[in-house]
Protein backbone atom coordinates (compact mmCIF):
# COMPACT_ATOMS: atom_id res chain seq x y z
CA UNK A 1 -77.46 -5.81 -7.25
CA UNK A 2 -76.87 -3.71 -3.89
CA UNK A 3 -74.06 -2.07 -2.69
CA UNK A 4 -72.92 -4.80 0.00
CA UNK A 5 -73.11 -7.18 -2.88
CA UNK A 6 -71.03 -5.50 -5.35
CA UNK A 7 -68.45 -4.46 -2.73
CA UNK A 8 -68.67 -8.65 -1.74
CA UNK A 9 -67.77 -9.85 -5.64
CA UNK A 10 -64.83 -6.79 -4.96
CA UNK A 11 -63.33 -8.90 -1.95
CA UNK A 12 -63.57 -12.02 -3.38
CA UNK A 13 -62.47 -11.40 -7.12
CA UNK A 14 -59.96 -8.90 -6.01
CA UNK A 15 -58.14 -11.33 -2.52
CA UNK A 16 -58.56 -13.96 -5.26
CA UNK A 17 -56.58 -12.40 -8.44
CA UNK A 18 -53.67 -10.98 -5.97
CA UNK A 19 -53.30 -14.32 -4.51
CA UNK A 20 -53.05 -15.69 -8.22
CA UNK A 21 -50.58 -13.27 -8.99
CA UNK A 22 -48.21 -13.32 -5.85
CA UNK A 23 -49.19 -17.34 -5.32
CA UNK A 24 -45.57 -19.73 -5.86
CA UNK A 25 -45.89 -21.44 -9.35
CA UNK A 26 -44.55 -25.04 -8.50
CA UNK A 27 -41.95 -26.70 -10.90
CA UNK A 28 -41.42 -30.05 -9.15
CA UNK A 29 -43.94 -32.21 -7.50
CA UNK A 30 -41.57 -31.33 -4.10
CA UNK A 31 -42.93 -27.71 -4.37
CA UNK A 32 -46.32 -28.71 -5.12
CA UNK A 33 -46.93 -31.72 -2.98
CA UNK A 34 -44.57 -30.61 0.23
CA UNK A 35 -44.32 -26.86 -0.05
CA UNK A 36 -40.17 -27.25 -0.58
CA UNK A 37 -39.94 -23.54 -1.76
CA UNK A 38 -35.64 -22.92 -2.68
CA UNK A 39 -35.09 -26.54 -0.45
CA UNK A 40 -36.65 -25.20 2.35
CA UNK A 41 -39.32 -26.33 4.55
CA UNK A 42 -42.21 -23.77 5.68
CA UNK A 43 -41.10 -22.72 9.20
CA UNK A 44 -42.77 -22.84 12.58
CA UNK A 45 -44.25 -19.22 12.11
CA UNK A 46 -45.43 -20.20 8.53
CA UNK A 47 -46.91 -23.80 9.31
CA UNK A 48 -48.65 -22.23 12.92
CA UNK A 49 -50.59 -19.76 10.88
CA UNK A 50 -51.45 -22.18 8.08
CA UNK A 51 -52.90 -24.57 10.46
CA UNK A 52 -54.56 -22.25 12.08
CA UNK A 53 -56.65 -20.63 9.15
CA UNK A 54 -57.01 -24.09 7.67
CA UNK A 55 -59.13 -24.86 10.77
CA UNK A 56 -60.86 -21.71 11.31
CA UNK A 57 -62.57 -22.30 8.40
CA UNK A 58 -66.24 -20.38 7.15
CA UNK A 59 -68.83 -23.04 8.99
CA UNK A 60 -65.97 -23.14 12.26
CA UNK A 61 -66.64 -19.19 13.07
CA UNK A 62 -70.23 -19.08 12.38
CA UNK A 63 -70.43 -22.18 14.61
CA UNK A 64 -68.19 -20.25 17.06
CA UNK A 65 -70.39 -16.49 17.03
CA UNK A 66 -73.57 -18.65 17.58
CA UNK A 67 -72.19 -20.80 20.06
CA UNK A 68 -72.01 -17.44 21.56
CA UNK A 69 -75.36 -16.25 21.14
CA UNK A 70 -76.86 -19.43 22.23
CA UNK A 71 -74.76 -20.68 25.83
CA UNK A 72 -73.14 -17.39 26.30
CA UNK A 73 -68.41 -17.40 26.58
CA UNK A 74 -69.31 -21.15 27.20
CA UNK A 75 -70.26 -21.62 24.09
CA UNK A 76 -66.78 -20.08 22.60
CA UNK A 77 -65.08 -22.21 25.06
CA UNK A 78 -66.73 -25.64 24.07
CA UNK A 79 -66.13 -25.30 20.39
CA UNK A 80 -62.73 -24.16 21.01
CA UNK A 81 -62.38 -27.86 23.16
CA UNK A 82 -62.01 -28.95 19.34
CA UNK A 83 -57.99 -28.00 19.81
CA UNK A 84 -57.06 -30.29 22.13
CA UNK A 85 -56.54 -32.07 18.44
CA UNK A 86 -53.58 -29.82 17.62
CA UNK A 87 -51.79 -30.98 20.91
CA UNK A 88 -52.87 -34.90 20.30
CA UNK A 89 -52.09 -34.67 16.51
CA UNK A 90 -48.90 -32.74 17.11
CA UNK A 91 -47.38 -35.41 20.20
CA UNK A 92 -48.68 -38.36 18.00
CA UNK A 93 -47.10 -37.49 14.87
CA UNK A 94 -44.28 -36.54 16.17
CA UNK A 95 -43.41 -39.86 17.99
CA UNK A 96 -44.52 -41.67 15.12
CA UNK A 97 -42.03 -39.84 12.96
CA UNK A 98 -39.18 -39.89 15.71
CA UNK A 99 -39.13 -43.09 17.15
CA UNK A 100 -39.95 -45.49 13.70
CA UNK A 101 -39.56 -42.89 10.79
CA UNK A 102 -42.89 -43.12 9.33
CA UNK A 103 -42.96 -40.23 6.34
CA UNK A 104 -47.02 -40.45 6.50
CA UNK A 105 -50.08 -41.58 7.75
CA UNK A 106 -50.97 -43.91 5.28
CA UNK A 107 -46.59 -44.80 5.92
CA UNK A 108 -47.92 -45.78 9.24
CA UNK A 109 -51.37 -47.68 8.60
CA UNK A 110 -50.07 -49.93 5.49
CA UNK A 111 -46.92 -50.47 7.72
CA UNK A 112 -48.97 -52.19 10.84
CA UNK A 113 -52.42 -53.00 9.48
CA UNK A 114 -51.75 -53.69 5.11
CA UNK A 115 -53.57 -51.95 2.44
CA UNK A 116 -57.36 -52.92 3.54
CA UNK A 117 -56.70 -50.37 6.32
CA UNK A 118 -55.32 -47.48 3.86
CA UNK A 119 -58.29 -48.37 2.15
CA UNK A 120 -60.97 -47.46 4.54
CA UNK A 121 -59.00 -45.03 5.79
CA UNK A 122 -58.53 -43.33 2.36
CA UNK A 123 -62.63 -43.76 1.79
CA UNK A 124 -63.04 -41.62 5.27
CA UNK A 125 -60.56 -38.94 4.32
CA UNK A 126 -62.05 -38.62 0.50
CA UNK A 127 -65.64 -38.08 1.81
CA UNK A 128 -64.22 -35.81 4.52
CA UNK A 129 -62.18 -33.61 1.96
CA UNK A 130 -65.21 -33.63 -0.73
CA UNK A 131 -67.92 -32.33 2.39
CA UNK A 132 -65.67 -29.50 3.13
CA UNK A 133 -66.06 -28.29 -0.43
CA UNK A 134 -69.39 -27.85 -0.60
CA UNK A 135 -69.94 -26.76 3.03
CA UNK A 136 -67.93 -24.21 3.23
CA UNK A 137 -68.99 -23.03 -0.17
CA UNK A 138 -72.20 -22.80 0.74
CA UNK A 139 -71.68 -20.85 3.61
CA UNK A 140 -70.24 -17.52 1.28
CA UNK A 141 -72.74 -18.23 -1.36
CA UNK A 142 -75.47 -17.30 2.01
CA UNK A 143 -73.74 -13.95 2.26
CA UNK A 144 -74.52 -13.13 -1.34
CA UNK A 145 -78.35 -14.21 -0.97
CA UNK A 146 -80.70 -16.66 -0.11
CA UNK A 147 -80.00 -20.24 -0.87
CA UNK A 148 -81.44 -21.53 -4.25
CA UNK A 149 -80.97 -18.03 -5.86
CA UNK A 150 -78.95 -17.26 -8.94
CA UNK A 151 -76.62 -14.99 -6.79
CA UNK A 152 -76.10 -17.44 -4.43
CA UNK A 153 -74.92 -20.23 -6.94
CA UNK A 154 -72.90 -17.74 -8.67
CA UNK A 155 -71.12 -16.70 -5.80
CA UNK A 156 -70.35 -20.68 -4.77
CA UNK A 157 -69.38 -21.08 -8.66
CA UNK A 158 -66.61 -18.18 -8.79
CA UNK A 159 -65.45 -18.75 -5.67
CA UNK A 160 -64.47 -21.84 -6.21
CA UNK A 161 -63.08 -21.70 -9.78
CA UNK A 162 -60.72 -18.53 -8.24
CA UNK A 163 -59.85 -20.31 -5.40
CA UNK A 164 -58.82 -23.29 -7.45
CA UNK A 165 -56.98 -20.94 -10.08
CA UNK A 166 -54.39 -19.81 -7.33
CA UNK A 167 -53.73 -23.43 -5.39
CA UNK A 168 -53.77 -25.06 -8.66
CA UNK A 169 -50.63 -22.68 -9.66
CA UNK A 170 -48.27 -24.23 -7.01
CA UNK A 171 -50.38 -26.94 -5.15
CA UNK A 172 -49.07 -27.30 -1.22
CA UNK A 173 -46.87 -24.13 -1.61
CA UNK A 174 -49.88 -22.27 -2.89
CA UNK A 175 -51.82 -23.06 -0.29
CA UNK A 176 -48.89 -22.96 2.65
CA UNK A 177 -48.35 -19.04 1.34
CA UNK A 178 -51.91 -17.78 0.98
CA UNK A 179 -52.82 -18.89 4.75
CA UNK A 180 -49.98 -17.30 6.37
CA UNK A 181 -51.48 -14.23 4.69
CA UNK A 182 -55.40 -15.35 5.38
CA UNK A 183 -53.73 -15.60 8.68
CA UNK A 184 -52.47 -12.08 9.34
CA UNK A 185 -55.69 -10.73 7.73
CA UNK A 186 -57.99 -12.91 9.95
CA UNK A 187 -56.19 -11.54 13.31
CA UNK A 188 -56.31 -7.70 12.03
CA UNK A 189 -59.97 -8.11 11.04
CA UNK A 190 -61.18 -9.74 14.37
CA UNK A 191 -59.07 -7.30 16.53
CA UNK A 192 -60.96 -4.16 14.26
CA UNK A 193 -64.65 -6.41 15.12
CA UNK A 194 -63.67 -6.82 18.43
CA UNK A 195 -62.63 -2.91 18.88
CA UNK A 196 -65.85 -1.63 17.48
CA UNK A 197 -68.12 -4.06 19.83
CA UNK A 198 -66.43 -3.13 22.78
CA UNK A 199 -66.24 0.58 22.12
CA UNK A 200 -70.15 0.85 20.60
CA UNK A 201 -71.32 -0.13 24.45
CA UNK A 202 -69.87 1.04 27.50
CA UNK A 203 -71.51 -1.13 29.47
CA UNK A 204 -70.58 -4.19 27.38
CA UNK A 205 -66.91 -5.29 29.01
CA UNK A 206 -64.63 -7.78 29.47
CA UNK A 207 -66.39 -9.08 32.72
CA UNK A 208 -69.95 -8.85 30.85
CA UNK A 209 -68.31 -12.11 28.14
CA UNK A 210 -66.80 -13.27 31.02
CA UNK A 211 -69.50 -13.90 33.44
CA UNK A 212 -72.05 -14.90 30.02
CA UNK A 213 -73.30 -18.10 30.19
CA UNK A 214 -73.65 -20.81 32.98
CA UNK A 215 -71.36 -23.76 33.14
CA UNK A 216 -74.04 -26.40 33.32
CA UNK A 217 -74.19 -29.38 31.14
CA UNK A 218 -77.36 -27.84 29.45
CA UNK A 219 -75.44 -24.38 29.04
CA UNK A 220 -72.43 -25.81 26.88
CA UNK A 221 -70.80 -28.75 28.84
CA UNK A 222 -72.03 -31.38 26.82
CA UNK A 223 -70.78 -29.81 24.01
CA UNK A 224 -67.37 -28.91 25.59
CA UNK A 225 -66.65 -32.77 27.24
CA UNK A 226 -68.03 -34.36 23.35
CA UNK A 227 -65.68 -31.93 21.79
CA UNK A 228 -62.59 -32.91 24.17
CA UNK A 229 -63.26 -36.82 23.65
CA UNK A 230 -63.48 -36.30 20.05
CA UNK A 231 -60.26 -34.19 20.14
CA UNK A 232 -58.41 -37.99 20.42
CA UNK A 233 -59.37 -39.00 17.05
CA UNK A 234 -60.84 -35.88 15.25
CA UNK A 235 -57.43 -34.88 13.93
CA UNK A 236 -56.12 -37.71 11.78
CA UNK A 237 -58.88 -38.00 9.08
CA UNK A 238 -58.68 -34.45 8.75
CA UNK A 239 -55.64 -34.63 5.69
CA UNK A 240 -55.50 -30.87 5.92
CA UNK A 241 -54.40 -30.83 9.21
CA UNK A 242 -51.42 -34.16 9.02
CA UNK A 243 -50.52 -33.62 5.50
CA UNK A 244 -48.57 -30.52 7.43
CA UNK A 245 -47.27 -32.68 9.73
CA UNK A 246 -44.95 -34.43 7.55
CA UNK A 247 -43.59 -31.29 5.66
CA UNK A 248 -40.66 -29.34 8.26
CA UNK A 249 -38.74 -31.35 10.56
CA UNK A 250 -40.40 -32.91 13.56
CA UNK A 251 -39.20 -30.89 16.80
CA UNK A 252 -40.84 -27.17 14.03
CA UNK A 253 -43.85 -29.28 13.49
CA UNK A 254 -44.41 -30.40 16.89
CA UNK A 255 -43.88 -26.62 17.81
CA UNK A 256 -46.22 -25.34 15.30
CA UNK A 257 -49.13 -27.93 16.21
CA UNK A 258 -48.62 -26.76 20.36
CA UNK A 259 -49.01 -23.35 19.17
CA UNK A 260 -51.45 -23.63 16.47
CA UNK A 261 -53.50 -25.32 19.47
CA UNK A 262 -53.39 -22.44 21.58
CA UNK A 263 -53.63 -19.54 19.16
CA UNK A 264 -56.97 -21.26 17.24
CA UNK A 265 -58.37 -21.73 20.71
CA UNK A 266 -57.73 -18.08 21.68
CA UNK A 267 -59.20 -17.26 18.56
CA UNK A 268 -62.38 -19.25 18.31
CA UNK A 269 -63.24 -17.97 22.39
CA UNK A 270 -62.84 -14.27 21.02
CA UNK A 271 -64.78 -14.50 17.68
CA UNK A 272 -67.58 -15.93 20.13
CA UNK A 273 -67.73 -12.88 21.85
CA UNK A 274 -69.39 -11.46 18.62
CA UNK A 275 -72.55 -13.99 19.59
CA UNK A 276 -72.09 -12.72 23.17
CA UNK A 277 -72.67 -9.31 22.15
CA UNK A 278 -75.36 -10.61 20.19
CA UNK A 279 -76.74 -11.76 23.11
CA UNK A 280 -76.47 -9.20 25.39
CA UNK A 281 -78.72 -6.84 22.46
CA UNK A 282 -81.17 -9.28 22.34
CA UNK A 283 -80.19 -10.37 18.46
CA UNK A 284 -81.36 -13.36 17.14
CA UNK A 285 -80.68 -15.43 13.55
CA UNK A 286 -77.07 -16.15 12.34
CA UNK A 287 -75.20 -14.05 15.06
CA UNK A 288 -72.04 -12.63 13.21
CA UNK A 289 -74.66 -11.26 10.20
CA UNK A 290 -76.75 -9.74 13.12
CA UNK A 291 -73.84 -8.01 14.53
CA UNK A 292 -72.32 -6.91 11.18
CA UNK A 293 -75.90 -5.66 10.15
CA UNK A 294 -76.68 -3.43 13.03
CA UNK A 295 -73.09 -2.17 12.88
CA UNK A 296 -73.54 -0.90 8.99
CA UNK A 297 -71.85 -1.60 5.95
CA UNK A 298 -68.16 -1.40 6.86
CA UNK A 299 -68.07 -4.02 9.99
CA UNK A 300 -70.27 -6.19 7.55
CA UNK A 301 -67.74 -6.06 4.99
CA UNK A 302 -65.28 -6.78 7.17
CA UNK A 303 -67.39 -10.05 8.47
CA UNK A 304 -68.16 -11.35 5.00
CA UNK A 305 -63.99 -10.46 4.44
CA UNK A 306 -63.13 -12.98 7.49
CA UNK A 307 -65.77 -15.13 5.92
CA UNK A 308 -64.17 -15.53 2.64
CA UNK A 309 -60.67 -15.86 3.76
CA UNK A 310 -61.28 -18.47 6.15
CA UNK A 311 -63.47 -20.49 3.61
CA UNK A 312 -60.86 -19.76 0.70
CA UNK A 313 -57.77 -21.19 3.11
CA UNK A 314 -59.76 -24.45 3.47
CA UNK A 315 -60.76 -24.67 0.10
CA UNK A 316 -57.30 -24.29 -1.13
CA UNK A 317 -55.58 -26.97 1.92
CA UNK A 318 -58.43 -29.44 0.40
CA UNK A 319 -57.77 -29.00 -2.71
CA UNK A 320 -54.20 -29.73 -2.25
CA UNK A 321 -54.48 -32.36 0.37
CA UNK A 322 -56.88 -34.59 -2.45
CA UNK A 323 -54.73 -34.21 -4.77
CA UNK A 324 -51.90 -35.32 -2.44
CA UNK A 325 -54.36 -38.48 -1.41
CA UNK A 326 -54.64 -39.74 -4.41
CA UNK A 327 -50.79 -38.74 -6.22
CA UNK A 328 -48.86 -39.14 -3.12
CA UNK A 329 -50.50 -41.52 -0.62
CA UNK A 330 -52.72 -43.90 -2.54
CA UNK A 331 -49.37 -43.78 -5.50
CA UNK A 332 -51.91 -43.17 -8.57
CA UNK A 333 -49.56 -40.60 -10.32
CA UNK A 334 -46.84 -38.74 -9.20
CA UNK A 335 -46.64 -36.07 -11.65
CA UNK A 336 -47.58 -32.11 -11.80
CA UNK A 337 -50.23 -32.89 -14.29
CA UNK A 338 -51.86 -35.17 -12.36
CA UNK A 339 -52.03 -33.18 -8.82
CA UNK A 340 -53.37 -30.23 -10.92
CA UNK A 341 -56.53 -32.20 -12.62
CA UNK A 342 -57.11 -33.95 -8.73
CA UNK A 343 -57.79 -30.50 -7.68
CA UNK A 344 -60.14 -29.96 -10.72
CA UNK A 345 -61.59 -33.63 -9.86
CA UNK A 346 -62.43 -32.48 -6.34
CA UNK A 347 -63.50 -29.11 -6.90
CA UNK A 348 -66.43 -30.42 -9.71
CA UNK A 349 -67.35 -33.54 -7.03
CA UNK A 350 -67.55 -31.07 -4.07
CA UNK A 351 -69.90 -28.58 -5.73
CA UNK A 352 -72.53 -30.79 -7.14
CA UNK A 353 -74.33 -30.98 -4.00
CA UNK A 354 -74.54 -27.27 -3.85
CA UNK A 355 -76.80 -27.75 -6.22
CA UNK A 356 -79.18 -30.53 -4.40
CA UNK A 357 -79.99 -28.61 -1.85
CA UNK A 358 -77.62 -29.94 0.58
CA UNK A 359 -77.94 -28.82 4.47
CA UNK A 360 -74.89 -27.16 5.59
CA UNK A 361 -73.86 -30.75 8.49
CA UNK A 362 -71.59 -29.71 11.17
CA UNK A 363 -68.02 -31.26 10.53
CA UNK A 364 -67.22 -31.32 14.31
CA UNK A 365 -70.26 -33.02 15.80
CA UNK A 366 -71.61 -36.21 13.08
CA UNK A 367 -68.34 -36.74 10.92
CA UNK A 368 -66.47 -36.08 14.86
CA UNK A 369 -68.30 -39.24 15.99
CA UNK A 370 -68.12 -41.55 12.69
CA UNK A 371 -64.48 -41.81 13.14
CA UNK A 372 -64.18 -41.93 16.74
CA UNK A 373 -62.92 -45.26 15.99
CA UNK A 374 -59.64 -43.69 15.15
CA UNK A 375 -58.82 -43.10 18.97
CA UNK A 376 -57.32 -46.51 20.21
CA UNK A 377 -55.46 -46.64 17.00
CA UNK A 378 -53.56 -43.70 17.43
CA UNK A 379 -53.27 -42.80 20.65
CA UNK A 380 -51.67 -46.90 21.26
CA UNK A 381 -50.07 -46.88 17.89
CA UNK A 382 -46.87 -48.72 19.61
CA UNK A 383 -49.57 -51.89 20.51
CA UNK A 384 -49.29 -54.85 18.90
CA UNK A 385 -52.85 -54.93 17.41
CA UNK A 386 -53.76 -57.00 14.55
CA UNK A 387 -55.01 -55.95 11.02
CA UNK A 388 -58.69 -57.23 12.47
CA UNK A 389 -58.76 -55.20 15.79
CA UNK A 390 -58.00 -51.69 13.28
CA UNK A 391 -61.44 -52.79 11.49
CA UNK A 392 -63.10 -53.18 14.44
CA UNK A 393 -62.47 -49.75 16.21
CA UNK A 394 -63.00 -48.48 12.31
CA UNK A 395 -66.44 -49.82 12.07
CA UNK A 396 -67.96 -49.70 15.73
CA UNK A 397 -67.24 -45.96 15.13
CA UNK A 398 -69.14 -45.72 12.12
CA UNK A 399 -72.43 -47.79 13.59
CA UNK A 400 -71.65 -44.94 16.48
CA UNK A 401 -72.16 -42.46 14.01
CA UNK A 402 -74.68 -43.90 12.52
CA UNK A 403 -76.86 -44.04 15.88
CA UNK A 404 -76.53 -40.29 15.46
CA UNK A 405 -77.20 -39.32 12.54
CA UNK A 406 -80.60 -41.84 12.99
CA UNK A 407 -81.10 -40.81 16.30
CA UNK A 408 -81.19 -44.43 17.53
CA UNK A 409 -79.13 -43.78 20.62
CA UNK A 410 -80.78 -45.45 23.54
CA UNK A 411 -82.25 -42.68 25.57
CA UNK A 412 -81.41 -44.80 29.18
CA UNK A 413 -77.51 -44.21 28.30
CA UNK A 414 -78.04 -40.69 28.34
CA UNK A 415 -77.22 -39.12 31.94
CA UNK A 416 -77.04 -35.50 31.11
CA UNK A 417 -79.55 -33.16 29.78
CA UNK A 418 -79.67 -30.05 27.12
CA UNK A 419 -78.76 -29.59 24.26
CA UNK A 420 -75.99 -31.86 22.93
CA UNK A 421 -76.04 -34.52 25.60
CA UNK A 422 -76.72 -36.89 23.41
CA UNK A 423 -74.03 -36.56 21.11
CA UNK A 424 -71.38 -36.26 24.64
CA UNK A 425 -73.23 -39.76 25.81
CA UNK A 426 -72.49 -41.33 22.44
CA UNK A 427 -68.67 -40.35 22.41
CA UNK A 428 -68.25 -41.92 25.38
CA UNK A 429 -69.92 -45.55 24.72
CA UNK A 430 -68.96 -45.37 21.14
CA UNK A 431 -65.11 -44.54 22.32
CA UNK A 432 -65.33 -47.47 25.32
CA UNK A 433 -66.13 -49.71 22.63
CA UNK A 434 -63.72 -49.23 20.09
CA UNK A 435 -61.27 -49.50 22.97
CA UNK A 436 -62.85 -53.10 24.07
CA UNK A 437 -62.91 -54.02 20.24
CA UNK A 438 -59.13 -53.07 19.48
CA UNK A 439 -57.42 -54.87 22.14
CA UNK A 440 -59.42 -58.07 22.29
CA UNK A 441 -58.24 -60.13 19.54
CA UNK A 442 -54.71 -59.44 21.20
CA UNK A 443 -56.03 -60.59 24.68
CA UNK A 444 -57.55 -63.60 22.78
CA UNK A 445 -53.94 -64.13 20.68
CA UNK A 446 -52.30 -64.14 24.50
């Protein structure tokens, strides 16, 4: 074992047994399902940072340094399009809970569309929540070696059973307190990368990210416009991210989602200035391991650190958001017991496909486009659609997705070129669509 691995099982056994220790044991299913710590709700500072770090999670940053590398500050600026969801998800749920008192999601869809739509909707979520297991998983188990080694499944296999050892102990409150501190650690780790990059090279500045790149379609545009149209549905099969809007009152959690939007962007843009840097030195490969190699030991520790934390606060808000789904939402037991062995449920499910050999997917890009179909239904959640028009959207979404994933997209639809133009070109169609499909059977009713 080499030093940079032995000072890697340091990080993640030693973040991981603190957080055990100093981690909120819940006593009521309020403190472990809605993070009511002493009959208070997490404040705006408290649920900012914990969506924040839920969603810069391992795959999100590595996405955002290469981004870098590849399309120059663009790149940072396209992924970080992804946020618009904190503003849409934050205005939405808000009026939702305001103006007809809905205390959920699933409140909302078995309300207006029955229990066929929770259904679906509860399918989408599951398979969401059990991919973000093993993705981000897999992405720490690639800092401890190569994938299909016995280091690298080790790594996946303790850091999951740790992770689940601390959110286990107090569910939602666990996880609510461990990512305000992920949180603080994340910003004081990227200002220290961001120092050391920017003092290494004098002629590596501020105007040098900003003038990266070219704003072309083929440079990152594609990517940025696909990211902003999926930014209208994106947000509400991602439980992690509306389980938290339901837990303070709704004038703090509409303030925490506006500023959660604007702090992950910020953050996202400057961790891509890591792959700019990259970039500029001619670097090629997995950008934020290039930088942290040719930096030496301690800038690499402190990547793999950010690494870690960001994939243990996602870990955790999955963990307690299935358990949630399936005690809370879908009613199957309300009880301690049965939140804790959800989490257990989840965390076995999610790792199997570590071991298949699994390809680490892109959350934002395939899974974005499969539920596209979300978009009419919550952006017009006031409209007087029927329980048919919900499946509709739903499903045109999905054969959307599907045209991706198969790469069955007609090519004569596409009017941009480089690099993601397809998947912008399918948004678009694939939203039009589901908008046609959920209001027509109320233009054929009239």
């Amino acid at each position: 074992m080499t030093d940079i691995q032995i000072w890697q099982w340091c990080l993640v056994i030693g973040s991981s047994l603190a957080f055990l220790l100093f981690a909120p044991m819940a006593k009521n299913t309020n403190q472990f399902f809605k993070a009511i710590q002493k009959k208070k709700t997490p404040n705006t500072f408290m649920l900012m940072g914990s969506l924040v770090i839920s969603w810069i999670f391992a795959k999100s940053i590595t996405n955002a340094a290469n981004l870098g590398l590849e399309f120059g500050i663009v790149g940072g600026v396209a992924y970080a399009g992804y946020y618009l969801s904190f503003l849409v998800a934050g205005i939405v749920i808000y009026n939702i809970r305001t103006q007809s008192n809905y205390t959920s999601i699933h409140h909302f869809l078995s309300s207006k569309f029955g229990k066929s739509a929770v259904a679906v909707f509860s399918i989408l979520i599951a398979i969401r929540l059990f991919n973000e297991v093993w993705s981000n998983t897999m992405v720490i188990g690639s800092y401890f070696g190569d994938m299909g080694s016995s280091i690298y499944y080790w790594a996946i296999v303790v850091f999951t059973v740790l992770t689940l050892a601390y959110v286990i102990k107090g569910g939602m409150s666990s996880s609510i307190f461990t990512d305000v501190i992920q949180m603080c650690l994340f910003a004081i780790l990227l200002c220290i990368i961001l120092f050391q990059i920017f003092g290494a090279n004098e002629d590596f500045t501020t105007g040098t990210v900003l003038t990266s790149g070219v704003w072309s379609f083929e440079m990152g545009l594609n990517l940025l416009f696909a990211a902003l149209l999926q930014s209208f549905s994106y947000p509400f099969h991602d439980p992690v991210l509306t389980d938290r809007g339901f837990l303070s009152s709704p004038i703090v959690t509409l303030k925490s989602f506006l500023w959660a939007g604007a702090v992950g962007a910020i953050c996202i843009i400057l961790f891509s200035t890591i792959g700019v840097y990259a970039q500029t030195q001619g670097m090629v490969g997995q950008a934020a391991v290039e930088v942290g190699k040719a930096f030496g030991l301690v800038l690499l520790l402190i990547l793999n650190f950010i690494m870690i934390t960001s994939a243990a606060s996602t870990l955790d808000s999955t963990f307690s958001s299935f358990s949630k789904l399936l005690a809370i939402d879908l009613n199957l037991g309300n009880s301690l017991k049965f939140g804790r062995w959800s989490m257990v449920l989840i965390a076995i499910l999610g790792t199997i496909p570590v071991f298949l050999n699994a390809e680490i997917l892109s959350a934002t890009t395939i899974s974005g486009t499969m539920v596209i179909g979300l978009t009419p239904i919550f952006l017009f959640w006031k409209s007087k659609a029927t329980i048919i028009s919900f499946h509709l959207s739903v499903f045109c979404g999905l054969l959307f997705g599907f045209l991706l994933l198969f790469n069955l997209f007609p090519e004569n639809l596409v009017f941009t070129t480089g690099k993601y133009a397809k998947l912008l070109w399918i948004n678009f169609w694939g939203i039009l669509c589901c908008f046609i499909l959920y209001f027509t059977p109320t233009w054929i009713k009239k």
